[in-house]
N, C-alpha and C. Protein backbone atom coordinates (compact mmCIF):
# COMPACT_ATOMS: atom_id res chain seq x y z
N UNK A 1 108.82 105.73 90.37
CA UNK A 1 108.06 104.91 91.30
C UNK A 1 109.02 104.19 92.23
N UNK A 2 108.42 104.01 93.37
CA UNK A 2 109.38 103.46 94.45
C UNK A 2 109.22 102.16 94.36
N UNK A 3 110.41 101.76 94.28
CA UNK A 3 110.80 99.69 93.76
C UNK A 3 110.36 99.03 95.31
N UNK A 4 110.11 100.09 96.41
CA UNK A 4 109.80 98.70 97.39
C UNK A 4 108.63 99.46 97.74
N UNK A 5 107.65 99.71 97.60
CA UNK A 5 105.94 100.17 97.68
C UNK A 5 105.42 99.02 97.47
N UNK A 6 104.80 98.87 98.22
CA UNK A 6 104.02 97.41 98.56
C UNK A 6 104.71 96.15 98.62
N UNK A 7 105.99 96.68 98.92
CA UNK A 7 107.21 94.99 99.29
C UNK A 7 106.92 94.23 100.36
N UNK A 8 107.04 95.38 101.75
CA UNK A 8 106.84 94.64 102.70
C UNK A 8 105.44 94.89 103.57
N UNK A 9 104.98 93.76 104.12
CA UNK A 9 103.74 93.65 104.77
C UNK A 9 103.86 94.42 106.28
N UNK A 10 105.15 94.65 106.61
CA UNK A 10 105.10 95.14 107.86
C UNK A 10 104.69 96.93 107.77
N UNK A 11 104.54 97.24 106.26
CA UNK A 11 104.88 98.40 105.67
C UNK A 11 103.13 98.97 105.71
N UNK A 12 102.43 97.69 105.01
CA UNK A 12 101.13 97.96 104.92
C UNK A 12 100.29 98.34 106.02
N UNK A 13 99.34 99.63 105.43
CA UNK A 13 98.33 100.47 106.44
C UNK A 13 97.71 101.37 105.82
N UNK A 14 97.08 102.35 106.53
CA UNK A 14 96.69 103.53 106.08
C UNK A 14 97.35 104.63 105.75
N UNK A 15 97.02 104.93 103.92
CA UNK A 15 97.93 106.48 103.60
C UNK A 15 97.22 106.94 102.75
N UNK A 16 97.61 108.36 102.80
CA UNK A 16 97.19 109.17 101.54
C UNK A 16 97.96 109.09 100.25
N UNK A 17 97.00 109.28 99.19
CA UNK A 17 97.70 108.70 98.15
C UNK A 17 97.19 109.86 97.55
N UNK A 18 98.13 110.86 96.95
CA UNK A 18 97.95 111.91 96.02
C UNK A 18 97.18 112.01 94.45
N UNK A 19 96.50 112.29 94.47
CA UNK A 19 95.50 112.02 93.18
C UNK A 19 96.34 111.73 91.82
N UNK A 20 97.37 111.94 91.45
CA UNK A 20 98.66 112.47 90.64
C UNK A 20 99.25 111.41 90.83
N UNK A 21 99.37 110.39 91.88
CA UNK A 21 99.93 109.00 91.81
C UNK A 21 98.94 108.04 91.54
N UNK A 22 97.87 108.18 91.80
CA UNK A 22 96.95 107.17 91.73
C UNK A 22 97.30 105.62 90.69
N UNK A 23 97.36 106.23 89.63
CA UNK A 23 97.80 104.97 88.41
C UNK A 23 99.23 104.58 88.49
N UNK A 24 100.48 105.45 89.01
CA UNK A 24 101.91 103.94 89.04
C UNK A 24 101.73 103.45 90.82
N UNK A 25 100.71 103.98 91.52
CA UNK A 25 100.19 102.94 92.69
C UNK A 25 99.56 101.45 91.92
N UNK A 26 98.25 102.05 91.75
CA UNK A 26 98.00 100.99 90.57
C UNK A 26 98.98 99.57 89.92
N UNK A 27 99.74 100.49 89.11
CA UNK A 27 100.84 99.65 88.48
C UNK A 27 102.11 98.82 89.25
N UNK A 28 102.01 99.63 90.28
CA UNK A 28 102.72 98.81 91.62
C UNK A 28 102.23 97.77 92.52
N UNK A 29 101.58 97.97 92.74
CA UNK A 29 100.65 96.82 93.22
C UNK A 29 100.19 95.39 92.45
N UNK A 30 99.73 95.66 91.57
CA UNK A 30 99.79 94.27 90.72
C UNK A 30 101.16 93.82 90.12
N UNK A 31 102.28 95.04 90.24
CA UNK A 31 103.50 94.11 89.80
C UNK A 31 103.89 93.28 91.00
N UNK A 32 103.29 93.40 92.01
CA UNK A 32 103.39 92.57 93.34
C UNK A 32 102.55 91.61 93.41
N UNK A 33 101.53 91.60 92.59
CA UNK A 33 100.61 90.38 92.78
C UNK A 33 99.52 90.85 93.98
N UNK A 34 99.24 92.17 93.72
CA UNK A 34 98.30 92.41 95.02
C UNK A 34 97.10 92.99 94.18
N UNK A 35 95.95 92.39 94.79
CA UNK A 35 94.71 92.61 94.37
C UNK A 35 94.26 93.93 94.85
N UNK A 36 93.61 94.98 93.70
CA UNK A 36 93.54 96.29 93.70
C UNK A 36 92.00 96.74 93.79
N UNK A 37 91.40 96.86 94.29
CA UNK A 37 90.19 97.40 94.87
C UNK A 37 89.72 98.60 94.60
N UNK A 38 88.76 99.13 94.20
CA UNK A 38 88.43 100.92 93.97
C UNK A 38 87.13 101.13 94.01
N UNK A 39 87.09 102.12 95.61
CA UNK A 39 85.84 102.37 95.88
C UNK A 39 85.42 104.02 95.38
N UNK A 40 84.37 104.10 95.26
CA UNK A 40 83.67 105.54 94.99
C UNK A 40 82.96 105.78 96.25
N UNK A 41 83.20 106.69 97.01
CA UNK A 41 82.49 107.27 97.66
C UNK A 41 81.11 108.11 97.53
N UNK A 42 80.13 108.48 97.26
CA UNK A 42 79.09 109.01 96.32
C UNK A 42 79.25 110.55 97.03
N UNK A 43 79.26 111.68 95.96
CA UNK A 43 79.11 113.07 97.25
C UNK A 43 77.92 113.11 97.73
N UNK A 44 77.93 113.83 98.84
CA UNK A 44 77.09 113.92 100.10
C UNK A 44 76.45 112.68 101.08
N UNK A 45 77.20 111.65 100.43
CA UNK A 45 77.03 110.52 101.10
C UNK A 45 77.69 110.27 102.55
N UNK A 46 76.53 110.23 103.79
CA UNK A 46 76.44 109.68 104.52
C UNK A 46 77.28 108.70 105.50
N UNK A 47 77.25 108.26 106.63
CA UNK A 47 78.11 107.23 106.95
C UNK A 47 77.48 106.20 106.51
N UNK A 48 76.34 105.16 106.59
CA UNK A 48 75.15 104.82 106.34
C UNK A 48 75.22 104.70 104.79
N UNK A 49 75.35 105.17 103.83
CA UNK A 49 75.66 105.46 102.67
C UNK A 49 77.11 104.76 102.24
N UNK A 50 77.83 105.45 103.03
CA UNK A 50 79.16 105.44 102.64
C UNK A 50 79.91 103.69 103.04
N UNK A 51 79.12 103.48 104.00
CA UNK A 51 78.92 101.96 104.43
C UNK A 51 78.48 100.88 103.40
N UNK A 52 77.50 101.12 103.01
CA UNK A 52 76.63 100.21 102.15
C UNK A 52 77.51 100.34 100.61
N UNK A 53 78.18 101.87 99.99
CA UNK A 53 79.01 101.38 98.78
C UNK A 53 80.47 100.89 99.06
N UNK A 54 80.87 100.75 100.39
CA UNK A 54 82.37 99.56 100.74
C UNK A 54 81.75 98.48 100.23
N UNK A 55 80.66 98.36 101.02
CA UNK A 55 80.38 96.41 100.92
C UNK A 55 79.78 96.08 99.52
N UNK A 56 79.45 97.28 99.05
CA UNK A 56 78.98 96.90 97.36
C UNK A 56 80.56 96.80 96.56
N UNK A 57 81.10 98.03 96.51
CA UNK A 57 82.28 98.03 95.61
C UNK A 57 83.13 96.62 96.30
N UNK A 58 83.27 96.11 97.38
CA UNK A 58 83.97 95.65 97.46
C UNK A 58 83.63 94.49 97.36
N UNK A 59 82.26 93.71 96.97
CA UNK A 59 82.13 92.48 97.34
C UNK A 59 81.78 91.78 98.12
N UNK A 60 81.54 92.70 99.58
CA UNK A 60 81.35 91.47 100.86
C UNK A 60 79.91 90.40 100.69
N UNK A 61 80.20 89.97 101.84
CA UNK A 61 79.02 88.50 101.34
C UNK A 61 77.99 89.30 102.40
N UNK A 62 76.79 88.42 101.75
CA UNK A 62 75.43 89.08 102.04
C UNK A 62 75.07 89.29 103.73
N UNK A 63 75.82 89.07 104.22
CA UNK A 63 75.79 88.99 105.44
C UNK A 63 75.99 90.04 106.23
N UNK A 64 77.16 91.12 105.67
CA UNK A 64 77.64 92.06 105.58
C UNK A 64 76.31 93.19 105.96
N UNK A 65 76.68 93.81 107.05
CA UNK A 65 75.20 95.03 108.15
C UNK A 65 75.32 95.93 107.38
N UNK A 66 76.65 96.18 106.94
CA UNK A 66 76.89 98.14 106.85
C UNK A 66 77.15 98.95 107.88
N UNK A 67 77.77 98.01 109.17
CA UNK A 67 78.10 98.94 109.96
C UNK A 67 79.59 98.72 110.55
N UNK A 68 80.16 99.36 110.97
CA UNK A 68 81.60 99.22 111.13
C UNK A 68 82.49 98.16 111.46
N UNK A 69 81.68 97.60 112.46
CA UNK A 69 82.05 96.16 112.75
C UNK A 69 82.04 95.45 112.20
N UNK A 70 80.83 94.94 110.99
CA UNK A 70 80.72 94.19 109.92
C UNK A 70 82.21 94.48 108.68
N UNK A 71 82.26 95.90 108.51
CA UNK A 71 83.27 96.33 107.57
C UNK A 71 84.46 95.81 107.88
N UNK A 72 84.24 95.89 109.66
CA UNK A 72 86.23 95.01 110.06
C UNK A 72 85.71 93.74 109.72
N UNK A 73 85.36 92.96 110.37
CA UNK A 73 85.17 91.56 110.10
C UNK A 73 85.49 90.97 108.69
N UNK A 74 84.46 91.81 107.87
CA UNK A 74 84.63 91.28 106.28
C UNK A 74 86.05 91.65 105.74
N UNK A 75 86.84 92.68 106.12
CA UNK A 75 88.34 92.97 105.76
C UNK A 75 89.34 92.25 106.13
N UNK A 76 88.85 91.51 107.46
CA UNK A 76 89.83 90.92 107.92
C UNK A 76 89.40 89.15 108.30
N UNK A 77 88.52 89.14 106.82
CA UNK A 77 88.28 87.93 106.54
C UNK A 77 88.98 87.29 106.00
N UNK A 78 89.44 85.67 106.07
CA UNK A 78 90.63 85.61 105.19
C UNK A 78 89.86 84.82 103.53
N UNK A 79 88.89 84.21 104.27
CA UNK A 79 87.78 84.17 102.82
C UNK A 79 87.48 85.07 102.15
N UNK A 80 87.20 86.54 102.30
CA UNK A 80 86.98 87.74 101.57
C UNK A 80 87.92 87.93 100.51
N UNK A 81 87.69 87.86 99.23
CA UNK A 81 88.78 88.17 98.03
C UNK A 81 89.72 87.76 98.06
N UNK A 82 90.02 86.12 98.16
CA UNK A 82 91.00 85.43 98.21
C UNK A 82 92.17 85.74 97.48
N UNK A 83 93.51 86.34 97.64
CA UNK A 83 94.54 87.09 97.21
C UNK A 83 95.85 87.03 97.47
N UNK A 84 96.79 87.40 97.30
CA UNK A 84 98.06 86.96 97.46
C UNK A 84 98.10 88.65 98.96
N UNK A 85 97.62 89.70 98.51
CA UNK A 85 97.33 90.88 99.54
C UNK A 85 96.16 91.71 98.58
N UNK A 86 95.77 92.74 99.32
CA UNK A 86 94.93 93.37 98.88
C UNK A 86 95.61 95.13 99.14
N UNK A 87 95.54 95.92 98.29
CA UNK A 87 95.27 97.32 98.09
C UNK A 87 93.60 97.97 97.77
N UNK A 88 93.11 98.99 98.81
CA UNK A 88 91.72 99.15 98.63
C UNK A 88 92.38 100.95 98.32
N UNK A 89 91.66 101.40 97.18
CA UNK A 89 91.56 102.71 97.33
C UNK A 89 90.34 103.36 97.18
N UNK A 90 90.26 103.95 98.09
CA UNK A 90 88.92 104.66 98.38
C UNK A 90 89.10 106.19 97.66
N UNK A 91 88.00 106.36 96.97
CA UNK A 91 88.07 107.94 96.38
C UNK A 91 86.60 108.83 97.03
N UNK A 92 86.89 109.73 97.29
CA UNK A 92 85.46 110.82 97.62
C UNK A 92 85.32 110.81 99.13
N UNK A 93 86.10 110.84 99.76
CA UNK A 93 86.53 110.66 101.35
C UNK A 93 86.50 112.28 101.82
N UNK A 94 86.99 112.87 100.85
CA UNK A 94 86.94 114.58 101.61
C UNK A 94 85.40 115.18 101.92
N UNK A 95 84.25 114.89 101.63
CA UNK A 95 83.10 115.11 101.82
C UNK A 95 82.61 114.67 103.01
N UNK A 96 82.78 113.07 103.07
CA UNK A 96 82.42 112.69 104.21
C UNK A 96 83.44 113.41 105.43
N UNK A 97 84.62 113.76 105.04
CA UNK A 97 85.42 114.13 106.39
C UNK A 97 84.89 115.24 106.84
N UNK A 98 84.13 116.12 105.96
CA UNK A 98 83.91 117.59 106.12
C UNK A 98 83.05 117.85 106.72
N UNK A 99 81.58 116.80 106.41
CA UNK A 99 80.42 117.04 106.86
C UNK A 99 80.23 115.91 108.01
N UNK A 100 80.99 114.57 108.40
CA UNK A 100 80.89 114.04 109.36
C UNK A 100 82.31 113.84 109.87
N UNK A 101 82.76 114.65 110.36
CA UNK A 101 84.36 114.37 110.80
C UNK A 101 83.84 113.01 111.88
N UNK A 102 82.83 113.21 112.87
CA UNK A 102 83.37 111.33 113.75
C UNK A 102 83.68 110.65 112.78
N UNK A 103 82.13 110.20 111.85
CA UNK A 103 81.82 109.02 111.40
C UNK A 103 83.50 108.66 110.42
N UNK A 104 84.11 109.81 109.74
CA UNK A 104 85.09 109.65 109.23
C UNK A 104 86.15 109.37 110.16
N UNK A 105 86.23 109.72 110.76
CA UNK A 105 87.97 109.42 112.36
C UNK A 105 87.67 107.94 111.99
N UNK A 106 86.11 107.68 113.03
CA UNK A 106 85.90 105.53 113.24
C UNK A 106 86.06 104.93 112.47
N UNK A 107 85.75 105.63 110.45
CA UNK A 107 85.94 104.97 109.43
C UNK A 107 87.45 104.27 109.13
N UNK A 108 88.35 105.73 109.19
CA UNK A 108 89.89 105.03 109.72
C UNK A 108 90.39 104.42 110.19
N UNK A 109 89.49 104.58 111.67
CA UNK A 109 89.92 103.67 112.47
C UNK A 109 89.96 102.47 112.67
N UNK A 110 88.81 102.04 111.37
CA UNK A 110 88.16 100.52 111.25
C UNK A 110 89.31 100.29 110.14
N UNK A 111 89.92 100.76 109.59
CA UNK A 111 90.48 100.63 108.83
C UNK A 111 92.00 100.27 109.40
N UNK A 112 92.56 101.15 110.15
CA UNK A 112 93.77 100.88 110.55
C UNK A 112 93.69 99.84 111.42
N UNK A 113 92.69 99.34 112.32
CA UNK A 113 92.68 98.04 112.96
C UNK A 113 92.79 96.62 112.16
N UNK A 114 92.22 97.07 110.88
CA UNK A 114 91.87 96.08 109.92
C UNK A 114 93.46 95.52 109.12
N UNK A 115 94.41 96.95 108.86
CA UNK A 115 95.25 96.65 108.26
C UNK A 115 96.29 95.87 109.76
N UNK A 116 96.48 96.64 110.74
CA UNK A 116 96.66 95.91 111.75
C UNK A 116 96.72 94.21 112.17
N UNK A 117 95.13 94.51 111.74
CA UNK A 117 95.19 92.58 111.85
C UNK A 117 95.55 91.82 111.00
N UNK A 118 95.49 92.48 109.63
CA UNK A 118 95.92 91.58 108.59
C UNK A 118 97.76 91.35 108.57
N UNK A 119 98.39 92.70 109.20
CA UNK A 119 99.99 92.49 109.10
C UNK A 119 100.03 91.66 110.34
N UNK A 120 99.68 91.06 111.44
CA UNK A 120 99.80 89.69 112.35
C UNK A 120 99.84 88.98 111.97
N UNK A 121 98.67 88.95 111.03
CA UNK A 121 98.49 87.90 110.13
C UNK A 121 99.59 87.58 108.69
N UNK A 122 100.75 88.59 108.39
CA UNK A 122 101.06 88.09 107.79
C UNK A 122 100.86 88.23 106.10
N UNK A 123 99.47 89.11 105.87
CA UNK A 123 98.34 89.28 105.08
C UNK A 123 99.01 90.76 104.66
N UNK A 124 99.48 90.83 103.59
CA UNK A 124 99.42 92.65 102.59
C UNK A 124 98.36 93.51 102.57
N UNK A 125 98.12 94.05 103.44
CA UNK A 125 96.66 94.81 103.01
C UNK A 125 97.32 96.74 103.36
N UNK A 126 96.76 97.03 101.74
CA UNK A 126 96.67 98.74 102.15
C UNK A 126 95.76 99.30 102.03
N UNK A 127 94.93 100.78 102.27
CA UNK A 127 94.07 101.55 102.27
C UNK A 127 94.45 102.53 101.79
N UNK A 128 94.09 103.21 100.60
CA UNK A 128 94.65 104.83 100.07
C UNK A 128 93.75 105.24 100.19
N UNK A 129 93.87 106.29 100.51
CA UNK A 129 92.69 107.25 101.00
C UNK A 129 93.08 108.46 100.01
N UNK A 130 92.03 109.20 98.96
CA UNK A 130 92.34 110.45 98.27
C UNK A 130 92.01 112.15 99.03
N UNK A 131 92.15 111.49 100.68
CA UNK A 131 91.66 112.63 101.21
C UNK A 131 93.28 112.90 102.43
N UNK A 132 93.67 113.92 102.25
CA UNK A 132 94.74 114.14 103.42
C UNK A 132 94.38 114.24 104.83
N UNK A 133 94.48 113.72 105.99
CA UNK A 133 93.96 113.37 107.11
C UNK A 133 94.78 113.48 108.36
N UNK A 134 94.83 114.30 109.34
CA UNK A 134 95.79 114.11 110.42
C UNK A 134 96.30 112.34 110.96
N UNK A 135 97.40 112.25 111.04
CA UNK A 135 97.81 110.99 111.45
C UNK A 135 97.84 109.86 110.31
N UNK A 136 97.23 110.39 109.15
CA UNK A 136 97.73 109.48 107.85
C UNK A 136 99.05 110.01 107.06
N UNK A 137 99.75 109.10 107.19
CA UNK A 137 100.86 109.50 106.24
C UNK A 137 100.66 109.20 104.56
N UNK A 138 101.43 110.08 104.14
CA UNK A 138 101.64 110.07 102.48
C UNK A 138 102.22 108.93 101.94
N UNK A 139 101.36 108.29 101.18
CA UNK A 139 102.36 107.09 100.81
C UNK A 139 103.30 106.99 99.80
N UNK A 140 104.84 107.35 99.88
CA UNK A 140 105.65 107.12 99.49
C UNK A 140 106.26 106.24 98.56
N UNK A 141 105.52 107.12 96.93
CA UNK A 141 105.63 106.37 95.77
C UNK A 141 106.77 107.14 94.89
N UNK A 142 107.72 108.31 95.33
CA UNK A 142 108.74 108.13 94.63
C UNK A 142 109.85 107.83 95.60
C-alpha cells in the first residue's frame, strides 16, 4: 500500500479504484482519519435512481432534490458529515455508464467540481469509482 494515498489534499479527486484494492483503500483512509463512505449503485438503475441512493447512502439532509445540483451542494457542504476529509466509494457505476453514458459523464462531473471545491477549501475529499472511465485516473495504491 502506498504510505502517501490520501496524504495530501491537493492529491484528492476522482479515480478508479480497482476492485482488488478496494479494502487496503479502506484501511488507508481511516489510518488518515478520513471518513469512508460506500455507495451501492442498484443494477439498472437510472440517473433518477442512481440520485436518490447517493443522498440515501450518504446521508444528505432532507432537503436534498436528487438532482445534480443538490448532490454538489450537499458534497460540498461543510455541515454534511462533519470530518477531518471524506473518501466516497461508489460501486455499480458500469451499468449506469453503459446504458446512460450523459447522465454518467455530468455524474463525474458533479463530482470532480465537488472534489475541486473541497481542495480550495482545504477539505480531503475523494471519489472511487469501481468503473474505469476516460479521463479518470487509477488511483495509485501501490
Amino acid at each position: 500500500m502506498n504510505d502517501q494515498l490520501f496524504e495530501s489534499t491537493e492529491e484528492s479527486g476522482v479515480y478508479y479504484l480497482l476492485p482488488a484494492h478496494q479494502g487496503s483503500a479502506v484501511d488507508a483512509a481511516q489510518k488518515k482519519g478520513l471518513l469512508v463512505l460506500t455507495v451501492e449503485i442498484a443494477a439498472r438503475a437510472n440517473k433518477d435512481q442512481a440520485l436518490k441512493q447517493l443522498g440515501a447512502a450518504l446521508h444528505f439532509p432532507t432537503w436534498y432534490g436528487a438532482n445534480f445540483d443538490a448532490l454538489f451542494d450537499c458534497l460540498t457542504d461543510p455541515d454534511w458529515q462533519p470530518a477531518r476529509g471524506h473518501v466516497i466509494m461508489i460501486k455499480g457505476m458500469i451499468e449506469l455508464r453503459a446504458t446512460n453514458p450523459d447522465d454518467f459523464a455530468t455524474l463525474i462531473e458533479v463530482f470532480e467540481a465537488a472534489t475541486e471545491a473541497r481542495r480550495e477549501a482545504a477539505s480531503p475529499f475523494w471519489v472511487l469509482i469501481d468503473t474505469p472511465a476516460r479521463g479518470i485516473p487509477v488511483l495509485p495504491v501501490t
